[in-house]
C-alpha atoms as a PDB file:
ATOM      1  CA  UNK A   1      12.173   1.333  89.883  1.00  0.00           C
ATOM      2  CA  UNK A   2      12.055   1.118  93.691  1.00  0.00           C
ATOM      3  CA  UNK A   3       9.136   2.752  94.009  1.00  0.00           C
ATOM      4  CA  UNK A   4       7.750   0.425  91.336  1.00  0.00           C
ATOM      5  CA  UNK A   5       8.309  -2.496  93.473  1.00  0.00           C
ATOM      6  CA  UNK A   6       7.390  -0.928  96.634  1.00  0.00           C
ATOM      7  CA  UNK A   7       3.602  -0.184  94.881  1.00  0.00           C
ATOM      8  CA  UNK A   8       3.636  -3.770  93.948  1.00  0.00           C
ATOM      9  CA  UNK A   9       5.030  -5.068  96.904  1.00  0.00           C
ATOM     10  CA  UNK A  10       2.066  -3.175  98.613  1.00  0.00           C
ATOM     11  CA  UNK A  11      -0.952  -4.047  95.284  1.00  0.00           C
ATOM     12  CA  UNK A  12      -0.205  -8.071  96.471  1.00  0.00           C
ATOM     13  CA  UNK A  13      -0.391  -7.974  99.871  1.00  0.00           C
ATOM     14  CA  UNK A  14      -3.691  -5.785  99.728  1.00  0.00           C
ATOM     15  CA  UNK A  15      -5.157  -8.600  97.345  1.00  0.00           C
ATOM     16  CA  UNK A  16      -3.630 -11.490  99.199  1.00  0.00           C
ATOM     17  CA  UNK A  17      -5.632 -10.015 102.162  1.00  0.00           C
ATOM     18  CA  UNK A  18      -8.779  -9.046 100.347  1.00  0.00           C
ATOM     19  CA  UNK A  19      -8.641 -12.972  98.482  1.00  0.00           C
ATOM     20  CA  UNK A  20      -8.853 -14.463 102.462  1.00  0.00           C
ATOM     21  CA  UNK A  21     -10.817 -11.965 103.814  1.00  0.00           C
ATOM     22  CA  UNK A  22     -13.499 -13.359 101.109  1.00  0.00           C
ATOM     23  CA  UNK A  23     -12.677 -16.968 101.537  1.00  0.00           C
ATOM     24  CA  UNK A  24     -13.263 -17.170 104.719  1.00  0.00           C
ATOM     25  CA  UNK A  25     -16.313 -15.167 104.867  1.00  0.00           C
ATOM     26  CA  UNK A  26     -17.841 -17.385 102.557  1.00  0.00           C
ATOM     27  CA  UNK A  27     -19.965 -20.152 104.671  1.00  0.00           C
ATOM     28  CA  UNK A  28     -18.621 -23.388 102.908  1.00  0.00           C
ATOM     29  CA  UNK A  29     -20.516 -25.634 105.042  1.00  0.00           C
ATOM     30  CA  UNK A  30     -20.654 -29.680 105.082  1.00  0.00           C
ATOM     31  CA  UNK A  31     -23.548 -31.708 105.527  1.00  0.00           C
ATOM     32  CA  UNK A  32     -23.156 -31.296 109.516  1.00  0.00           C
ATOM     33  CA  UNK A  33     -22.802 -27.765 109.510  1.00  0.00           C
ATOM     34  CA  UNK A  34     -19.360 -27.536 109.669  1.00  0.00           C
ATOM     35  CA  UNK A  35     -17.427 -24.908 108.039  1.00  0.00           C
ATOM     36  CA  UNK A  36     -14.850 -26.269 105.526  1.00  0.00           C
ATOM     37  CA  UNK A  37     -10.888 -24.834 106.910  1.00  0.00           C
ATOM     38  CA  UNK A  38      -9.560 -25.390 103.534  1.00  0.00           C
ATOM     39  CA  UNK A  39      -9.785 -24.722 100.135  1.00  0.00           C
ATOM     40  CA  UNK A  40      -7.748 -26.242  97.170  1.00  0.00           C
ATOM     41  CA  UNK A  41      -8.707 -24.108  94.442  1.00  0.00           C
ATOM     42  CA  UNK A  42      -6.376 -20.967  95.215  1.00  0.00           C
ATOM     43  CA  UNK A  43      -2.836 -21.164  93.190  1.00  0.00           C
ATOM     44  CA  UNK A  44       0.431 -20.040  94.529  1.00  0.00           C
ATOM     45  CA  UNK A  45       0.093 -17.198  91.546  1.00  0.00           C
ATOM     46  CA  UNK A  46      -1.696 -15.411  93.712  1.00  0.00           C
ATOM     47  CA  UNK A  47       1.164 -15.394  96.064  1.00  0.00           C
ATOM     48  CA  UNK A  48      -1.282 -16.414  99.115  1.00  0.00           C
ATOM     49  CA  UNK A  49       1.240 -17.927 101.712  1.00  0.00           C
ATOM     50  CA  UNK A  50      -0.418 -21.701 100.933  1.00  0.00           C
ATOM     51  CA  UNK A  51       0.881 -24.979 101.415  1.00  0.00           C
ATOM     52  CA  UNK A  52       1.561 -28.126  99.489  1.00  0.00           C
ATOM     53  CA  UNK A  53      -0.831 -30.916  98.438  1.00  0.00           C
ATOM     54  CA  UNK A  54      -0.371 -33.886  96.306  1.00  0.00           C
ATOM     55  CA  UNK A  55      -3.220 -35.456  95.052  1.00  0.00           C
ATOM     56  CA  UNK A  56      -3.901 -38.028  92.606  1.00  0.00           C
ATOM     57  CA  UNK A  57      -5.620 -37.361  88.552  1.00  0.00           C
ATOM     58  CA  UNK A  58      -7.389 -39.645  86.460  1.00  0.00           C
ATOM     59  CA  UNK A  59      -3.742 -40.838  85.017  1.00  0.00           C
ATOM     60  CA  UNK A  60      -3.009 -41.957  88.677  1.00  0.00           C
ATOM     61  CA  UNK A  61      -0.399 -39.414  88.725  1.00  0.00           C
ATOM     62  CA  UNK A  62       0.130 -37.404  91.989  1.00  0.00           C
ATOM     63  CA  UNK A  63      -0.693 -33.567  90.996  1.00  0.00           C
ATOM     64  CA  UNK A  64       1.059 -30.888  93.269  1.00  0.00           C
ATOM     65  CA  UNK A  65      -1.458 -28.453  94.080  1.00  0.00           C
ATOM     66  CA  UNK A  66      -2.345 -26.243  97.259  1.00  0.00           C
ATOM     67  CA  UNK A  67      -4.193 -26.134 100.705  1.00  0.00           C
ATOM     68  CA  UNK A  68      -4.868 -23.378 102.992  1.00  0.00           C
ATOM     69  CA  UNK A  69      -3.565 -24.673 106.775  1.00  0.00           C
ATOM     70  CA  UNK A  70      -5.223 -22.523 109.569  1.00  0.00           C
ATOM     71  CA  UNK A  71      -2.393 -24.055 112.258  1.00  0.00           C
ATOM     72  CA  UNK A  72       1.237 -23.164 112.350  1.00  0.00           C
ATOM     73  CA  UNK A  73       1.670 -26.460 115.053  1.00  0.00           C
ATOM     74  CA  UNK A  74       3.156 -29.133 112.623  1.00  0.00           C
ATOM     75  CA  UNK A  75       0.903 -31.740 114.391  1.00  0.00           C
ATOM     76  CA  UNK A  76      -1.901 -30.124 113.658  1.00  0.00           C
ATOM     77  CA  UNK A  77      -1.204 -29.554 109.810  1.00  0.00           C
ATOM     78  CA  UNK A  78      -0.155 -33.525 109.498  1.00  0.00           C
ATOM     79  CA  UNK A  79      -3.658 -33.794 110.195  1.00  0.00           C
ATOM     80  CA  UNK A  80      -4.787 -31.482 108.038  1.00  0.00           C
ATOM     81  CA  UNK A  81      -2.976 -32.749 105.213  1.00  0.00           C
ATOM     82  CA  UNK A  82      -3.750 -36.469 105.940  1.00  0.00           C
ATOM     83  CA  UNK A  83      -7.829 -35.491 106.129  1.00  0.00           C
ATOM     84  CA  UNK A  84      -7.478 -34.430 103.543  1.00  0.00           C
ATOM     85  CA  UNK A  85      -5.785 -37.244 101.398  1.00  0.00           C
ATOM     86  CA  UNK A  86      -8.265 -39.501 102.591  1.00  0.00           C
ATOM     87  CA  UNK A  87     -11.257 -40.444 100.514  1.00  0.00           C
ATOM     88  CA  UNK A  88     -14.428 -39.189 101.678  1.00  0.00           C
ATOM     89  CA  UNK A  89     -13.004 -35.925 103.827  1.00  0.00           C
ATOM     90  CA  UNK A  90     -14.667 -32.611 103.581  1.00  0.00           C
ATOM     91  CA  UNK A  91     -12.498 -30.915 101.726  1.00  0.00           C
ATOM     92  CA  UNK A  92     -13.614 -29.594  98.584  1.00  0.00           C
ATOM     93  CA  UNK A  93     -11.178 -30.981  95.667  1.00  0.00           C
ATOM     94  CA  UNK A  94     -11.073 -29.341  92.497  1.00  0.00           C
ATOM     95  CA  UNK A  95     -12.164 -31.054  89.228  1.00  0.00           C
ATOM     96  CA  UNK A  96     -10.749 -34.271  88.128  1.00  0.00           C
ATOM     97  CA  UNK A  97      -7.995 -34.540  91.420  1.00  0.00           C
ATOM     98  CA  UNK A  98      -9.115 -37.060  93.963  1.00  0.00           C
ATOM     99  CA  UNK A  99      -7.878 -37.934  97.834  1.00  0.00           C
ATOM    100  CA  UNK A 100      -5.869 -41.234  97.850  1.00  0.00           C
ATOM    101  CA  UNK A 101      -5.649 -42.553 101.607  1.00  0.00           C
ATOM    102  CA  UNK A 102      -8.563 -45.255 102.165  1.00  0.00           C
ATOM    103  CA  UNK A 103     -11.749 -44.747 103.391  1.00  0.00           C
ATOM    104  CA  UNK A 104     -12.401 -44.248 107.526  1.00  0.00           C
ATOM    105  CA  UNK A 105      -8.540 -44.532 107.620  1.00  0.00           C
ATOM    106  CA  UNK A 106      -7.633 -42.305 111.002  1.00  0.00           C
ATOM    107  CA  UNK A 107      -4.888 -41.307 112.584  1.00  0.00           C
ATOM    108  CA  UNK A 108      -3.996 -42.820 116.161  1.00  0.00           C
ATOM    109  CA  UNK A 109      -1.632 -40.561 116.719  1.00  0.00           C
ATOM    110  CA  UNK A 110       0.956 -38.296 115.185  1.00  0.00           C
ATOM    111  CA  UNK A 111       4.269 -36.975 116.732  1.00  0.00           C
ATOM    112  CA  UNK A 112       6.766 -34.050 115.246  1.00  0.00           C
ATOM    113  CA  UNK A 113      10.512 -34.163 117.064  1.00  0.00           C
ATOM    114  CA  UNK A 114      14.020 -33.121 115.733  1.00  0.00           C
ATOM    115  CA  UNK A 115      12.387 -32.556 112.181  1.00  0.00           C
ATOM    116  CA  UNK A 116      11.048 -35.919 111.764  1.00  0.00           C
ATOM    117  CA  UNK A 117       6.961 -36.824 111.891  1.00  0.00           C
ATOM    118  CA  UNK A 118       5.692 -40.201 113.173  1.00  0.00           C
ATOM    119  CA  UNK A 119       2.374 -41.248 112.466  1.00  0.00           C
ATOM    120  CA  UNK A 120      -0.096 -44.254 113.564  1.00  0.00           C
ATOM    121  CA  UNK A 121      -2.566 -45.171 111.477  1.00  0.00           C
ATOM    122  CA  UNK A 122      -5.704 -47.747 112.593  1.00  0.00           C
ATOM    123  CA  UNK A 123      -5.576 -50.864 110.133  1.00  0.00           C
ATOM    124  CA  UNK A 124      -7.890 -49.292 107.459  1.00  0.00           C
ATOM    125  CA  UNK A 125      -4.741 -47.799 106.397  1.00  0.00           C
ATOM    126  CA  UNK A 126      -3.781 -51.029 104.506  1.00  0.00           C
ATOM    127  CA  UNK A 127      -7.229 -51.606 102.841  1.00  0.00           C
ATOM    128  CA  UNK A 128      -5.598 -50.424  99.587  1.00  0.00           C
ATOM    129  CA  UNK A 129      -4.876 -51.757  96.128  1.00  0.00           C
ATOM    130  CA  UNK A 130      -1.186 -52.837  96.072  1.00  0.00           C
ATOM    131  CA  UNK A 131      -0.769 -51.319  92.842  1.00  0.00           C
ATOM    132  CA  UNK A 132      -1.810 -47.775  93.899  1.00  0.00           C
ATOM    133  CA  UNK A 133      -0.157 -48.509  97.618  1.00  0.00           C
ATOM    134  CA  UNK A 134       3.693 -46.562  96.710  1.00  0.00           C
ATOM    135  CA  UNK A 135       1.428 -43.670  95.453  1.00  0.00           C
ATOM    136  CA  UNK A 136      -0.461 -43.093  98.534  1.00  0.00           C
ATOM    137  CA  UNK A 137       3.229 -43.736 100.218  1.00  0.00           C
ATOM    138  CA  UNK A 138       4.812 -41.106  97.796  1.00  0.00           C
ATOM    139  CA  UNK A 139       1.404 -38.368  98.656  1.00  0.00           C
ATOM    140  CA  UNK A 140       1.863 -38.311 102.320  1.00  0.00           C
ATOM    141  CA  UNK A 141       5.302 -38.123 102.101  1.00  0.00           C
ATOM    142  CA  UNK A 142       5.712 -35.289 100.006  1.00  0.00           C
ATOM    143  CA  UNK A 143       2.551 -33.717 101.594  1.00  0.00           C
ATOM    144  CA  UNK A 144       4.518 -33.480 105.097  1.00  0.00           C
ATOM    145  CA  UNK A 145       8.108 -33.085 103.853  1.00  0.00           C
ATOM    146  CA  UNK A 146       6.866 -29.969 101.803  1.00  0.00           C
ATOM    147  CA  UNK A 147       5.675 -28.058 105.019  1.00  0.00           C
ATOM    148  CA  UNK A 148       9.107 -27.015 105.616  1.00  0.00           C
ATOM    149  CA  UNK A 149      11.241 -28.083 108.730  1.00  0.00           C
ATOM    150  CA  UNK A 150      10.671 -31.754 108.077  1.00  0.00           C
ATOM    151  CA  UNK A 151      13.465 -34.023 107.142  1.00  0.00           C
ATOM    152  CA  UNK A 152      11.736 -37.307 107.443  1.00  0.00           C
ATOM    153  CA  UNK A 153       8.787 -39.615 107.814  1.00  0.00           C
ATOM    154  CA  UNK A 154       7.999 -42.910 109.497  1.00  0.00           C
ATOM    155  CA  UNK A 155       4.878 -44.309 109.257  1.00  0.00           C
ATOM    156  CA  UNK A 156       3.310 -47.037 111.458  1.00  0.00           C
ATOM    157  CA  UNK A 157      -0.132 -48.864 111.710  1.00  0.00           C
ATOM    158  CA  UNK A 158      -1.310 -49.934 115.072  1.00  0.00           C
ATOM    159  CA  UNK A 159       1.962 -48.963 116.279  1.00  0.00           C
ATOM    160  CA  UNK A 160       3.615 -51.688 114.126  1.00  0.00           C
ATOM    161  CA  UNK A 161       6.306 -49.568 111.357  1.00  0.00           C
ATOM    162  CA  UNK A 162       5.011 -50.108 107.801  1.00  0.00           C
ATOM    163  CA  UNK A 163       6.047 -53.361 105.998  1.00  0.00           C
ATOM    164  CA  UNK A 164       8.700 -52.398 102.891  1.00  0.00           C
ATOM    165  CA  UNK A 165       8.797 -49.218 104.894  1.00  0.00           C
ATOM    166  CA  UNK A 166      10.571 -49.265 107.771  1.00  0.00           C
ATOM    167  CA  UNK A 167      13.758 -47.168 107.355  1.00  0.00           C
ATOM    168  CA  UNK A 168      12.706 -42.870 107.379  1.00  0.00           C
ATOM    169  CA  UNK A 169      11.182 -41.895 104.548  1.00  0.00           C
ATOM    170  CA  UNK A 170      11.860 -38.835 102.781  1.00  0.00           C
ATOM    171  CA  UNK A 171      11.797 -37.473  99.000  1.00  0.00           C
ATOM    172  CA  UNK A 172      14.591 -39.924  97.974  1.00  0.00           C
ATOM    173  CA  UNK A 173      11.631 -42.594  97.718  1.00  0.00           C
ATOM    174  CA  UNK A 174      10.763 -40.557  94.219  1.00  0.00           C
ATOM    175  CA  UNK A 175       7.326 -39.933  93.285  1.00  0.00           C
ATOM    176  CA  UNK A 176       5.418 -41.198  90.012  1.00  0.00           C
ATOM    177  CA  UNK A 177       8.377 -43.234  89.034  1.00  0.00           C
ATOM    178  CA  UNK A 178       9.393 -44.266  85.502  1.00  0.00           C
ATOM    179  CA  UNK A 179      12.078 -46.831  85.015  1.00  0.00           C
ATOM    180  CA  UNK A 180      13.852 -46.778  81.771  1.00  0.00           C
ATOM    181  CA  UNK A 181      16.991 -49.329  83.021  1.00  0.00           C
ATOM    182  CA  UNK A 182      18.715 -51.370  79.848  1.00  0.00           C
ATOM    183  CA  UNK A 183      21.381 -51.699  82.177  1.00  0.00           C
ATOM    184  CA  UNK A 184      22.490 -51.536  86.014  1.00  0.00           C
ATOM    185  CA  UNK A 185      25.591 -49.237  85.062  1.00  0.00           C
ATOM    186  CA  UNK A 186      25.267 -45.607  85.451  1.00  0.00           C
ATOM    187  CA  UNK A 187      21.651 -45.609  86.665  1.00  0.00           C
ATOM    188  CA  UNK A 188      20.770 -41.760  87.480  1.00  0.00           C
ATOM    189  CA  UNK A 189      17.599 -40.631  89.102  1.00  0.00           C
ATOM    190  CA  UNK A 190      16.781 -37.179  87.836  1.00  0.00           C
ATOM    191  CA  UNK A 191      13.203 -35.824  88.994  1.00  0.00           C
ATOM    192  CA  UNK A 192      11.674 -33.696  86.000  1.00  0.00           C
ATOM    193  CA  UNK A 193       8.697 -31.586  86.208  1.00  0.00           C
ATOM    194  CA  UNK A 194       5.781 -31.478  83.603  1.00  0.00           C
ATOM    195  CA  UNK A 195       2.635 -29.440  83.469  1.00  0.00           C
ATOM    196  CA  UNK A 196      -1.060 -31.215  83.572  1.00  0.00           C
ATOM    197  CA  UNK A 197      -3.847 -29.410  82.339  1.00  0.00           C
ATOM    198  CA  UNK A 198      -7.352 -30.484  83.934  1.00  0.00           C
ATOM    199  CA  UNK A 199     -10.896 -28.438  83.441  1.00  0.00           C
ATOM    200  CA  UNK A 200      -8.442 -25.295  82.589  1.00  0.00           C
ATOM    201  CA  UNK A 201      -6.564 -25.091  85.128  1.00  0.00           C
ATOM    202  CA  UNK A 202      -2.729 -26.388  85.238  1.00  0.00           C
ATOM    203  CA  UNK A 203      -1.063 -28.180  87.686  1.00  0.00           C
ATOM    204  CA  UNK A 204       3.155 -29.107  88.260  1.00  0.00           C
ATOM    205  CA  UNK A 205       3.626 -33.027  87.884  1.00  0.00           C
ATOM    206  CA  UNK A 206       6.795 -34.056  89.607  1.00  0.00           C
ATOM    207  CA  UNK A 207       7.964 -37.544  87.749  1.00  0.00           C
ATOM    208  CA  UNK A 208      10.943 -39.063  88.869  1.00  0.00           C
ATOM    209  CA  UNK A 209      13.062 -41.355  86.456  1.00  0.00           C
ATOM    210  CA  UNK A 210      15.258 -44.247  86.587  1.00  0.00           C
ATOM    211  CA  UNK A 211      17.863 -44.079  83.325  1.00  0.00           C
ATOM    212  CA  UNK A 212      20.613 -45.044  82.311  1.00  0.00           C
ATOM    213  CA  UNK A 213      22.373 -41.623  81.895  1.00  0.00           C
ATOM    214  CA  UNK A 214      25.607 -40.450  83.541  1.00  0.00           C
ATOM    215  CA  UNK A 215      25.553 -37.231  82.990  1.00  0.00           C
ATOM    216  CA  UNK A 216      25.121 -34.060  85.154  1.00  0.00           C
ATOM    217  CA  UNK A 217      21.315 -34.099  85.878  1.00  0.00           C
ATOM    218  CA  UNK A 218      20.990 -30.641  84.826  1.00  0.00           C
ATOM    219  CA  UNK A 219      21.266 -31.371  81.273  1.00  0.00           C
ATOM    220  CA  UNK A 220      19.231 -34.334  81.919  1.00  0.00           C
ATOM    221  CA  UNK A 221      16.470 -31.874  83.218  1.00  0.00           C
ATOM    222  CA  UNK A 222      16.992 -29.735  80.095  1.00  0.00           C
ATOM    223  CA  UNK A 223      16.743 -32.505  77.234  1.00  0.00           C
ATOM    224  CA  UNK A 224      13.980 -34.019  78.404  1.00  0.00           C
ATOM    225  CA  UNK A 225      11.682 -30.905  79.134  1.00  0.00           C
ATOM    226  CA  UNK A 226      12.734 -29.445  74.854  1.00  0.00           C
ATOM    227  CA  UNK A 227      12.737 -33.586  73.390  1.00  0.00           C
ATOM    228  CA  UNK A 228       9.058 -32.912  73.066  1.00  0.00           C
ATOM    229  CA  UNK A 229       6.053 -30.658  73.646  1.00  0.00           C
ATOM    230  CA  UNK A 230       4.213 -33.934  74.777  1.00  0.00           C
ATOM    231  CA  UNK A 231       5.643 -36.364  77.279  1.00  0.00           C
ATOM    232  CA  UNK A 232       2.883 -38.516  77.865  1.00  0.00           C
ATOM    233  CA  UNK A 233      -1.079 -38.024  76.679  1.00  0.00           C
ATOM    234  CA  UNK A 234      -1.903 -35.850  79.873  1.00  0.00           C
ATOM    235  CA  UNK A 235       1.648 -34.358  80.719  1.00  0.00           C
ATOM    236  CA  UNK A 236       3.868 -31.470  78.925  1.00  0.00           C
ATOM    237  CA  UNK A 237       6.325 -29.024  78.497  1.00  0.00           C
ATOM    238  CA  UNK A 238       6.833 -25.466  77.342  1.00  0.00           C
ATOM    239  CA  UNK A 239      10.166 -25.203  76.824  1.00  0.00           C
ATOM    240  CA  UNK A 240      10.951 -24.360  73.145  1.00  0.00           C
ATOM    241  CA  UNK A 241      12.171 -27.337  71.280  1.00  0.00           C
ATOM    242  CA  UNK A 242      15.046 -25.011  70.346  1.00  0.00           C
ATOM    243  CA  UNK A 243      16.166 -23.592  73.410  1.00  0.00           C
ATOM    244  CA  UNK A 244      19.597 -24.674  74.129  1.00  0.00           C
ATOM    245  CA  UNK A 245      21.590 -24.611  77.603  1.00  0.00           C
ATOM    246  CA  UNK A 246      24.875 -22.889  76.701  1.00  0.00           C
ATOM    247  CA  UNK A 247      26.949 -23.270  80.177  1.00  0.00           C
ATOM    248  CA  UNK A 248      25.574 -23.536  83.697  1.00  0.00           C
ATOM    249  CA  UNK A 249      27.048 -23.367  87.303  1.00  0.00           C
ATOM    250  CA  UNK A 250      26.322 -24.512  90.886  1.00  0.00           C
ATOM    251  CA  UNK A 251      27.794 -21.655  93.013  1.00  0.00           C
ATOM    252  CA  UNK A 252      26.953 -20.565  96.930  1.00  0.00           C
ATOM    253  CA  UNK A 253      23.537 -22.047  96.395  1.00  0.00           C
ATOM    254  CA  UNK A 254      22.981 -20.381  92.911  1.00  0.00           C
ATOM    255  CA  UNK A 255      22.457 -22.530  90.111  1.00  0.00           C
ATOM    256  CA  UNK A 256      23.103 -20.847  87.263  1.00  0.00           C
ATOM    257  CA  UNK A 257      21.382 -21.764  83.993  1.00  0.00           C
ATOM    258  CA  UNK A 258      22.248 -19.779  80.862  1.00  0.00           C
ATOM    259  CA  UNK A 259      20.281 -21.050  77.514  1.00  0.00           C
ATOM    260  CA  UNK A 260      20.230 -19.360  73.973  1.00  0.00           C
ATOM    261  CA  UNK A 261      17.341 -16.995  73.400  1.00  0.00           C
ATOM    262  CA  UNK A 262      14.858 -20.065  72.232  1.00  0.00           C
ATOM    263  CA  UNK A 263      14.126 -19.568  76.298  1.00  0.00           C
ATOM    264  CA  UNK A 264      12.053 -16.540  74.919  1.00  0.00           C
ATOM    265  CA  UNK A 265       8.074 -16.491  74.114  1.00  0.00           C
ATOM    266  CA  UNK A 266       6.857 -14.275  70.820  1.00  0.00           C
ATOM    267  CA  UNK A 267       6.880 -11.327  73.421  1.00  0.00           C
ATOM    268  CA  UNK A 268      10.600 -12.112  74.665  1.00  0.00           C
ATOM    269  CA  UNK A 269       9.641 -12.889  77.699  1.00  0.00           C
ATOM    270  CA  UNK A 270      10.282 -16.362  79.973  1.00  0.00           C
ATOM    271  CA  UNK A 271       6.707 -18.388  80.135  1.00  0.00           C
ATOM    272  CA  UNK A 272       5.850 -18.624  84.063  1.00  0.00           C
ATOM    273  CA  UNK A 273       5.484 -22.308  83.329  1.00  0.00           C
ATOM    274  CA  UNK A 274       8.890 -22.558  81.885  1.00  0.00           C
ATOM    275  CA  UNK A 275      10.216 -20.775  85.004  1.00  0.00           C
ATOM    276  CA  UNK A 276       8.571 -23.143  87.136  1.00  0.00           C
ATOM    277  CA  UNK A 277       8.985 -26.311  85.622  1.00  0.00           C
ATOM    278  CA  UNK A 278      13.036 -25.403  85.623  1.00  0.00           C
ATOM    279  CA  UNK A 279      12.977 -24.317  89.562  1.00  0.00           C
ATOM    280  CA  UNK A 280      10.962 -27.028  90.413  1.00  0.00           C
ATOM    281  CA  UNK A 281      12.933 -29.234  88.622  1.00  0.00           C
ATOM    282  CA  UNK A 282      16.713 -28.010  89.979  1.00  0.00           C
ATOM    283  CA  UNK A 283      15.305 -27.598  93.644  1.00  0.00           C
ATOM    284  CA  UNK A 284      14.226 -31.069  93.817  1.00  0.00           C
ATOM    285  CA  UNK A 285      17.720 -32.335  92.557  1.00  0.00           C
ATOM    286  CA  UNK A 286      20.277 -29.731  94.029  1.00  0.00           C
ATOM    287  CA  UNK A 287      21.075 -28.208  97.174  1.00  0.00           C
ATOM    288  CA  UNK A 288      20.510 -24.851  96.136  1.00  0.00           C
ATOM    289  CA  UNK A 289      18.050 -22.216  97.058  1.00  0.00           C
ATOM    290  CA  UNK A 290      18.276 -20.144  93.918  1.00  0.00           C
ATOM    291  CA  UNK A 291      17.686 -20.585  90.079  1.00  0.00           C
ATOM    292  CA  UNK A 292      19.468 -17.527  88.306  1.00  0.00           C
ATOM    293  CA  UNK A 293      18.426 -17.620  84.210  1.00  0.00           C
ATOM    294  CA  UNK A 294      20.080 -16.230  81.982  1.00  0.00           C
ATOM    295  CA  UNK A 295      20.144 -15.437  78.012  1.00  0.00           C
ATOM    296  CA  UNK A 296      23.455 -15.378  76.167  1.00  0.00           C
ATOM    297  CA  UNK A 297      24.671 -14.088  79.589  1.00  0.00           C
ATOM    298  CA  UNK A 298      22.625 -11.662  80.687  1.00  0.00           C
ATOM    299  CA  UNK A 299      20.648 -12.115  83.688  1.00  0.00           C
ATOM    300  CA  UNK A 300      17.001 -12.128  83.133  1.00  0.00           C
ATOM    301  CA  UNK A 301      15.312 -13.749  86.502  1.00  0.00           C
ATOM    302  CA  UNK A 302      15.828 -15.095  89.301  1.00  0.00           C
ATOM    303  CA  UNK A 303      13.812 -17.743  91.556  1.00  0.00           C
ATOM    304  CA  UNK A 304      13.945 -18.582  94.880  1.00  0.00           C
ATOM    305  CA  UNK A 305      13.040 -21.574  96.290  1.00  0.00           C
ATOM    306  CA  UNK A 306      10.640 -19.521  98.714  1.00  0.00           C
ATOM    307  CA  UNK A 307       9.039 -18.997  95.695  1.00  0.00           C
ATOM    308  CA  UNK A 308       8.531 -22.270  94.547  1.00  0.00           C
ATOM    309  CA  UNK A 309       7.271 -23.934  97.843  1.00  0.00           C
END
């Protein structure tokens, strides 16, 4: 068995090297000349150490897909990802996902101390549509908060803090929101992922929800991803209708989910996108760094949240 993992261990980092050997040897030039530093096409599957993106589909939902940053300076890869959310950069997008941030919108200047990122933008920043404003918000904040090491955000335009947004901004903002409020008692805010499926290839949609629900947001998570294959027209699950959470715990940074074996596929196996839509799901709602699954008990994976990011 060791020596199982050991070959494997050795088979991805061989292929991880080959796969950026070849991207980057391939000229991927701009209309000046320029050779493009990143490329969004290349999913975490591959296990390419790659970095966070969200970007927005045709639904005007923000899709979480991936960027390759060439800079470990966390200045430098604000800038990075904030070229690239802005309409009309070089980067080359895949099919159907589109930049957010205005056109000719630059940064004046950007600062990273004590795990917080300021950043100026010039004033065509606010040439947006107010109804697709709190998405481009929600983007660069979960762009930058996603690199790791970054608690918070604060973002200014000619040096003047963002109007509605002038307290630090971080992930508690909640990204494509749903409100589903009958009542102001026992409001819970439970982020769920879903998987999007554009020209073949799938992408994790984070959607955050405003209900009234008082229970542990665990079970939450669970109900809503089995209540239907379909959430929406664009947006879905592939956990079985009939899969059932028996028990769970939260323990030394270990949640613990144990379901029925409805978890399974037709080859008794857990579906990567079940997996992920689960670990996405807990990480973004607990402080835990570890989603241990189980069937009737017995443990059958585990996912860390280094594997997730």
């Amino acid at each position: 068995m060791l020596k199982k993992r050991a070959l494997r261990k050795i088979f991805i980092t061989t292929l991880t090297a080959f796969i950026l050997l070849v991207l980057y040897s391939i000229p991927n030039m701009n209309k000046d000349g320029e050779v493009l530093k990143t490329n969004l096409e290349i999913e975490y599957i591959t296990g390419i150490g790659t970095d966070n993106i969200y970007l927005l589909d045709e639904n005007n939902y923000l899709v979480k897909t991936k960027i390759l940053l060439d800079t470990t300076k966390k200045e430098e890869q604000v800038k990075l990802l904030v070229k690239n959310l802005t309409k009309n950069s070089n980067s080359k997008f895949p099919e159907g996902l589109s930049a957010i941030i205005p056109e000719n919108t630059k940064i004046l200047d950007v600062n990273y101390d004590e795990k917080y990122v300021s950043i100026n933008f010039n004033n065509k920043f606010l040439k947006i549509d107010d109804d697709i404003k709190e998405r481009m918000i929600e983007a660069i904040v979960y762009s930058i908060i996603d690199l790791g090491g970054v608690e918070g955000v604060i973002i200014s335009v000619n040096d003047e803090v963002l109007e509605g947004y002038e307290k630090v901004l971080d992930k508690s903002i909640g990204i494509n929101k749903k409100y589903n409020i009958k009542r102001r008692e026992n409001i819970n805010k439970v982020v769920v992922y879903y998987l999007e499926e554009i020209n073949n290839n799938r992408y994790y949609v984070p959607v955050t929800k405003y209900i009234n629900d008082d229970r542990d947001k665990v079970k939450i998570i669970v109900d809503e991803l089995t209540s239907s294959y379909i959430y929406e027209p664009n947006l879905m699950s592939f956990l079985n209708s009939n899969a059932k959470l028996l028990d769970y715990k939260e323990q030394e940074n270990i949640m613990t989910l144990n379901f029925n074996n409805a978890i399974f596929d037709s080859n008794s196996k857990v579906e990567e996108e079940v997996k992920y839509t689960l670990a996405y799901s807990i990480f973004d709602n607990y402080d835990v760094n570890q989603v241990l699954l189980q069937v009737d008990g017995k443990n059958i994976d585990t996912i860390g949240l280094n594997d997730v990011k």
